[in-house]
Protein backbone atom coordinates (compact mmCIF):
# COMPACT_ATOMS: atom_id res chain seq x y z
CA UNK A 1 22.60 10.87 36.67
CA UNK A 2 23.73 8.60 39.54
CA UNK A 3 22.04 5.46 39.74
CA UNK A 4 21.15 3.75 42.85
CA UNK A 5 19.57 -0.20 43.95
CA UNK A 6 18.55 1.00 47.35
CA UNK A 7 14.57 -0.23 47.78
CA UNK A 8 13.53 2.07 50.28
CA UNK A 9 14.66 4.93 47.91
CA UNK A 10 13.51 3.78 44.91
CA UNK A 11 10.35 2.88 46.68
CA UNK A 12 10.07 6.77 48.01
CA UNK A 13 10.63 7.78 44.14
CA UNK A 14 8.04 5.83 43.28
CA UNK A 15 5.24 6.70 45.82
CA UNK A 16 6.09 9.90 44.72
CA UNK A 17 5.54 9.23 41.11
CA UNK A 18 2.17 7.44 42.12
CA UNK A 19 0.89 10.93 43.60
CA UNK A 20 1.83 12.22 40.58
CA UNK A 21 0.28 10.07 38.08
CA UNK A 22 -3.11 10.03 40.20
CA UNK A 23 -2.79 14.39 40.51
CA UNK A 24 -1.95 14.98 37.38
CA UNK A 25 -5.03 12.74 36.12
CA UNK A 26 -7.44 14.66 38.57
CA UNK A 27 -6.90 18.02 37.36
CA UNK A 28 -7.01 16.63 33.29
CA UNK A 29 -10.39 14.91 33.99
CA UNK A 30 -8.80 12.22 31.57
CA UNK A 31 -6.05 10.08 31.02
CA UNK A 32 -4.93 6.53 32.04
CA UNK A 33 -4.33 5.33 35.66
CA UNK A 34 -4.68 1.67 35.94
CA UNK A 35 -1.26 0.79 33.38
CA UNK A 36 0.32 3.84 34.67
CA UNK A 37 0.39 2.80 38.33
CA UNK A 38 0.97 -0.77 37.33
CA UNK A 39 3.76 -0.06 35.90
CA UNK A 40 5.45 2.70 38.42
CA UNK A 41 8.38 -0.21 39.73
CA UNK A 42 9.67 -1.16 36.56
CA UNK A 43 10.27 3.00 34.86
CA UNK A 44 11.32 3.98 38.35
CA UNK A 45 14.02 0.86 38.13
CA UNK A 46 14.68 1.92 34.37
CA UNK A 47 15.82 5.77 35.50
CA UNK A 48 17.07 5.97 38.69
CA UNK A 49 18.94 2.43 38.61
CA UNK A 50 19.33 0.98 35.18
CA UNK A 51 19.77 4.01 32.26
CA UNK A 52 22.53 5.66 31.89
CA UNK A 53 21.05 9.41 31.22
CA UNK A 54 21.83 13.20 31.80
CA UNK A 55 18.45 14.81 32.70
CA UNK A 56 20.32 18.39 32.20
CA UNK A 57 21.69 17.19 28.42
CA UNK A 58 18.27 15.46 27.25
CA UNK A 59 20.33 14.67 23.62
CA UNK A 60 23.32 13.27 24.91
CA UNK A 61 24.53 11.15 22.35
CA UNK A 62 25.70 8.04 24.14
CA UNK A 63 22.61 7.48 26.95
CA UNK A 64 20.33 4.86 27.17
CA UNK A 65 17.17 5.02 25.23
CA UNK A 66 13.86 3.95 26.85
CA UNK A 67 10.51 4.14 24.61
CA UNK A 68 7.31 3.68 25.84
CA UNK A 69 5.44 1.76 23.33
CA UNK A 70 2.10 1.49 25.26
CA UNK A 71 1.94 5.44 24.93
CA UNK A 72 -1.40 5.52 26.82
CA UNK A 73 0.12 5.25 30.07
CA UNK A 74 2.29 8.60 29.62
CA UNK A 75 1.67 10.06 32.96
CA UNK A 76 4.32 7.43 34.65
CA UNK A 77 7.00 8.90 31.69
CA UNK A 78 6.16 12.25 32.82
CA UNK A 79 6.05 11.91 36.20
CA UNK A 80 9.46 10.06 36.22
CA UNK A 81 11.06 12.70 34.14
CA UNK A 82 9.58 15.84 36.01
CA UNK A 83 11.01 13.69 39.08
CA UNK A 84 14.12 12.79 37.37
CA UNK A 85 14.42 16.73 36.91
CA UNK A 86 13.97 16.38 32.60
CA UNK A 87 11.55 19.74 33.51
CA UNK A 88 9.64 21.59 36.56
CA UNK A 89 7.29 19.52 38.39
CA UNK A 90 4.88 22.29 38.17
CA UNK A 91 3.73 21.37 34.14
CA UNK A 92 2.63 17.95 35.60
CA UNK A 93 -0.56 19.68 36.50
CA UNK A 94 -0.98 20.96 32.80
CA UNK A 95 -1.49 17.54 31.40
CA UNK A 96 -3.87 16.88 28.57
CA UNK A 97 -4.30 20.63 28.59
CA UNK A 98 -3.93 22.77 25.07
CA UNK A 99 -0.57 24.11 24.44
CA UNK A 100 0.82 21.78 27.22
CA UNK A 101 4.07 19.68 26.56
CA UNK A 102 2.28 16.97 28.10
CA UNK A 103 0.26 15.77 25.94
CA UNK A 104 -2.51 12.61 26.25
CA UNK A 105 0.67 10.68 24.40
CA UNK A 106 4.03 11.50 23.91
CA UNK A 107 5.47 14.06 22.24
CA UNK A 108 9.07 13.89 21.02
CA UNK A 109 9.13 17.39 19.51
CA UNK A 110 7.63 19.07 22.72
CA UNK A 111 8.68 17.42 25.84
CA UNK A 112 12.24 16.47 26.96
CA UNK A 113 13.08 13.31 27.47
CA UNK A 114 10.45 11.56 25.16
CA UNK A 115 12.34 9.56 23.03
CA UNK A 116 9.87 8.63 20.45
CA UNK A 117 6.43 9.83 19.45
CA UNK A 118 3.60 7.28 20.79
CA UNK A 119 0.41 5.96 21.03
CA UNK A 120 -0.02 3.82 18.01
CA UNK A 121 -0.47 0.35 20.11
CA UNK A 122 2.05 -2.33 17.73
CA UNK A 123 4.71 0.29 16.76
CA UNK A 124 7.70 1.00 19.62
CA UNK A 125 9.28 -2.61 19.35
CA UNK A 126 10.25 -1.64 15.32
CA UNK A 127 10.99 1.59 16.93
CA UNK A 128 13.63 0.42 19.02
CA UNK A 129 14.66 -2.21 16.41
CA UNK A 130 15.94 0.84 14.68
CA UNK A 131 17.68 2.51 17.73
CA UNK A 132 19.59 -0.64 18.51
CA UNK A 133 20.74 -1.35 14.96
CA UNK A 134 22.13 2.59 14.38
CA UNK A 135 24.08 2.00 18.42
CA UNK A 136 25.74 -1.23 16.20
CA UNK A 137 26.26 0.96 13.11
CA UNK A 138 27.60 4.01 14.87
CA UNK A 139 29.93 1.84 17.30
CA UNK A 140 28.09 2.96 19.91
CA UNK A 141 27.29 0.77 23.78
CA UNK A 142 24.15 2.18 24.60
CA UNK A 143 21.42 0.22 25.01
CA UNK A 144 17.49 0.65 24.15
CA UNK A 145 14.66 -0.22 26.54
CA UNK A 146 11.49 -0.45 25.38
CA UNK A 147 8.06 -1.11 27.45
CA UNK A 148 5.28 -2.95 25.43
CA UNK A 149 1.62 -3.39 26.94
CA UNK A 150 -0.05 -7.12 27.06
CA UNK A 151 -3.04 -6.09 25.28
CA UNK A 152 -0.54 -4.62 22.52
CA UNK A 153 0.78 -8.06 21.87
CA UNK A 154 -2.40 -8.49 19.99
CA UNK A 155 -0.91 -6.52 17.24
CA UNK A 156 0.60 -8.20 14.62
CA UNK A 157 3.13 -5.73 13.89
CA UNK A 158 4.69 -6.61 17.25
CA UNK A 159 6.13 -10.29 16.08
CA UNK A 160 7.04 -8.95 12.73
CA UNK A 161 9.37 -6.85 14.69
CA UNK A 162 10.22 -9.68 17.32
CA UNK A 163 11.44 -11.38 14.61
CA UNK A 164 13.46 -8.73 13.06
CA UNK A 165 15.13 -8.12 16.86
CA UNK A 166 15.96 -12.09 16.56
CA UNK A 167 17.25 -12.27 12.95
CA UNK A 168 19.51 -9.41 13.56
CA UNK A 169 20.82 -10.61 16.83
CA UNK A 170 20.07 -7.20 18.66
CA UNK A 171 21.53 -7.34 22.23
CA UNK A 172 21.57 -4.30 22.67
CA UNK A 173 17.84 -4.61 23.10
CA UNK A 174 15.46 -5.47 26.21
CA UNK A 175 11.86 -5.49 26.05
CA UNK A 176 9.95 -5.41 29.33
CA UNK A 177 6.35 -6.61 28.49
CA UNK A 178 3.51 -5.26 31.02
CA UNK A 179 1.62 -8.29 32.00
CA UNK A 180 -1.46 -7.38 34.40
CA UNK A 181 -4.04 -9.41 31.97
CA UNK A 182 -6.49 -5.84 31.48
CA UNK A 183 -7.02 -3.96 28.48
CA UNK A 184 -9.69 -1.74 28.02
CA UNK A 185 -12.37 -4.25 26.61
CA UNK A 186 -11.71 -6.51 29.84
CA UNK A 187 -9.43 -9.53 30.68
CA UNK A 188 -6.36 -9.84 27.65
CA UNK A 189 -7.31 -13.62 27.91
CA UNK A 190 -10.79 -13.28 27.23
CA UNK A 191 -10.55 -10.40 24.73
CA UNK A 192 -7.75 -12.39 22.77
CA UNK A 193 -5.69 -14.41 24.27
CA UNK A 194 -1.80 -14.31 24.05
CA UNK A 195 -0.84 -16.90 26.19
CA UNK A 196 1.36 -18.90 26.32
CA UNK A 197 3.72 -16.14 26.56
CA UNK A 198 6.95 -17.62 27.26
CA UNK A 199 6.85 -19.95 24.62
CA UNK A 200 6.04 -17.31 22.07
CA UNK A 201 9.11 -14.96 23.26
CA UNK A 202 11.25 -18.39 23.05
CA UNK A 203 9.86 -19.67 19.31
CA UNK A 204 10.78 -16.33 18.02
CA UNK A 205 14.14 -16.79 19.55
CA UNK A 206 14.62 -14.35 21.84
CA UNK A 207 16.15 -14.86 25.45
CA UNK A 208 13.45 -14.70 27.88
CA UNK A 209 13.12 -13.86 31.30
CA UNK A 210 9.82 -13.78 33.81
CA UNK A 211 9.38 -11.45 37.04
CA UNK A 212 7.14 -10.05 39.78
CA UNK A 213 7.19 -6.22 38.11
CA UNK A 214 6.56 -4.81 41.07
CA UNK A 215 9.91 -6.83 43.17
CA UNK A 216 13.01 -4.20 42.72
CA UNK A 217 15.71 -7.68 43.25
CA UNK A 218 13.09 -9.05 40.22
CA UNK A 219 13.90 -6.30 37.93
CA UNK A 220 17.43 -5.70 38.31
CA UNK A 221 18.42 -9.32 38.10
CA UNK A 222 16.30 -9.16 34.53
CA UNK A 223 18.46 -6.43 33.21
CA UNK A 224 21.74 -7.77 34.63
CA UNK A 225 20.67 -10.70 32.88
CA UNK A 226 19.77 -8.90 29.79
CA UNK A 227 22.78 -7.46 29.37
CA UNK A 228 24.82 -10.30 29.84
CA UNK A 229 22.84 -11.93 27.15
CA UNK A 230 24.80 -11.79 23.87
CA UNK A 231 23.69 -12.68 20.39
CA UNK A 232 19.83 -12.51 20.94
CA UNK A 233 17.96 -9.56 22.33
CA UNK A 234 16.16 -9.85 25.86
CA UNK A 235 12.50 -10.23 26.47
CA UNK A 236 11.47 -9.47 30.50
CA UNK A 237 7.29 -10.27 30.83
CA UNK A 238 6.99 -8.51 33.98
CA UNK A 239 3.83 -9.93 35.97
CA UNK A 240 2.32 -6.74 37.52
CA UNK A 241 -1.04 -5.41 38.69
CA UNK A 242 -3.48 -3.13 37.25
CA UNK A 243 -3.75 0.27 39.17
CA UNK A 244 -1.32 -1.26 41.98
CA UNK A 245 -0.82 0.93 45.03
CA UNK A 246 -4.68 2.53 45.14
CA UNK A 247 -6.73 -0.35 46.55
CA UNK A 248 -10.19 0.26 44.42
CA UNK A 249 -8.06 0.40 41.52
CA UNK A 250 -6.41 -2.94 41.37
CA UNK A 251 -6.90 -5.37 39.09
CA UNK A 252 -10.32 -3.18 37.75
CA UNK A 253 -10.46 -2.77 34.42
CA UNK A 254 -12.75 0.01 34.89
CA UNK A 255 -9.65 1.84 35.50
CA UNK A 256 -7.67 1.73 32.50
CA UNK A 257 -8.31 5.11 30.98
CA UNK A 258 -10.94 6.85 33.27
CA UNK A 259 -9.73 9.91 35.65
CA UNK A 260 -10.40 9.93 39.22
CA UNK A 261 -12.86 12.04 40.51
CA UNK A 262 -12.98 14.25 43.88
CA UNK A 263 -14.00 11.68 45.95
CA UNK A 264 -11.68 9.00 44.16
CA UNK A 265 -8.90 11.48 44.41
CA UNK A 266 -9.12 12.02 47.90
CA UNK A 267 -9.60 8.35 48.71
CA UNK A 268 -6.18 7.52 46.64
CA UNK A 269 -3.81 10.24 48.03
CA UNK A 270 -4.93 9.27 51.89
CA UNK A 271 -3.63 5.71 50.84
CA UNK A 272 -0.53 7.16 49.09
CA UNK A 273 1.29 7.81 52.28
C-alpha cells in the first residue's frame, strides 16, 4: 500500500474514519466512541503512513503488524481497514450485529486484517512481545505496533510484559500508549493513578518518547525515532483527547462505551464536515 505524510490527506482519511466510527455506532445501539475517536490520528498515521501492508494479501508474510490491545475501541480498526480497502465499506454498518465479522472486539478468525484476538484489557503488549521475538527468530525486518489504553496500564500484566520487551532488547517493537486520562469509572488519576508515566516507561528501560496524538509531525517523528532506536524497544505516550472531533464528546467520560442516539447522531455528523 503506498504510504503518504501529506496532513491534509491524512486528515481527509481520518474525518472519514470519524463518520465511520460515529455511523457504525448509531446503527449497533452499542459500542465505544470516546477512545475510538480519540484515537483516529495515531491508526490513521499507523496505515496510511507508517505500516508497511498489502490490504489485497491480508497474510503477507513480511508486513507490519499492528494490534490493538485496548480492543474496546474496535470501530477505529474497522473503519481504517474498510477504508484501507481490507473489506467493503458496506459491513461497517453490520457492527455488533450476529453473524457479523465485526464483532464488539476483534476477531482474528473472522475479519481481515485483525491481527490478534482482543478485548482482554493487560494482554496485547505480551502479544506483540511474541510477534517481535519470532520477526528476530525468523530473520525477518518487520516491525510490530501495538496500541495500549491508559486505563489498561492498571493491569499488572502490562509491566510484566514491559519488562520482558526490555530484557530481550525488542526493537523491533513500539508501543503507542493512549493517554486522554478517562476510563469508564471516570478520571485514570482518580480511579488509579499511573502517573508518573515517563518515569515508569524509563525505570523499566525502555526508550521513551511523549506527543500531542492528535499532531501528524508529533507522530511520525515518534516512529522515525522508534525505529532508529536500537537495543531497547520504543514506548510513544501519545497525549490525546477523549471523543476528539464531536464537541459534546470531548473529554466526557460519559462517552466511553455508550452509542449515540438520533439526536446525538445528527448533532455529530453536521460537525463532521
Amino acid at each position: 500500500m503506498e504510504k503518504t505524510r501529506d496532513v491534509a490527506k491524512l486528515s481527509k482519511i481520518a474525518l472519514r474514519i470519524r463518520r465511520d466510527i460515529v455511523d457504525m455506532l448509531f446503527h449497533a445501539g452499542s459500542g465505544h466512541p470516546g477512545g475510538s475517536l480519540g484515537s483516529t490520528e495515531i491508526v490513521t498515521a499507523l496505515y496510511w503512513g507508517e505500516l508497511n501492508h498489502r490490504p489485497e494479501d491480508p497474510h503477507w508474510p513480511d508486513r507490519d503488524r499492528f494490534v490493538l490491545s485496548k480492543g474496546h475501541v474496535c470501530p477505529v480498526l474497522y473503519a481504517a481497514l474498510g477504508e484501507a480497502g481490507y473489506f467493503p465499506k458496506d459491513i461497517l454498518c453490520t457492527l455488533r450485529k450476529l453473524g457479523s465479522p465485526l464483532q464488539g472486539h476483534p476477531c482474528m478468525l473472522k475479519t481481515k486484517g485483525v491481527e490478534i484476538s482482543s478485548g482482554s484489557l493487560g494482554q496485547g503488549l505480551s502479544v506483540a512481545n511474541g510477534m517481535a521475538l519470532a520477526a528476530r527468530l525468523d530473520g525477518k525486518s518487520y516491525r510490530v505496533y501495538v496500541l495500549l489504553g491508559d486505563g489498561e496500564c492498571q493491569e499488572g500484566q502490562v509491566w510484566e510484559s514491559a519488562m520482558t520487551s526490555a530484557h530481550y532488547k525488542i526493537d523491533n517493537l513500539c508501543a503507542i500508549l493512549d493517554y486522554n486520562n478517562l476510563q469508564i469509572d471516570g478520571k485514570v488519576s482518580d480511579v488509579k493513578d499511573i502517573a508518573p508515566l515517563r518515569d515508569k516507561w524509563d525505570a523499566f528501560r525502555w526508550h521513551t518518547i511523549e506527543i500531542d496524538g492528535h499532531n501528524y509531525a508529533h507522530i511520525f517523528a515518534a516512529f522515525d525515532e522508534a525505529r532508529a532506536t536500537k537495543g531497547k524497544p520504543t514506548m510513544i505516550i501519545a497525549r490525546t483527547l477523549k471523543g476528539k472531533g464531536i464537541s459534546f464528546m470531548e473529554g466526557q467520560c460519559e462517552w466511553h462505551g455508550k452509542s449515540p442516539k438520533s439526536e446525538d447522531y445528527e448533532k455529530a455528523m453536521i460537525e463532521l464536515v
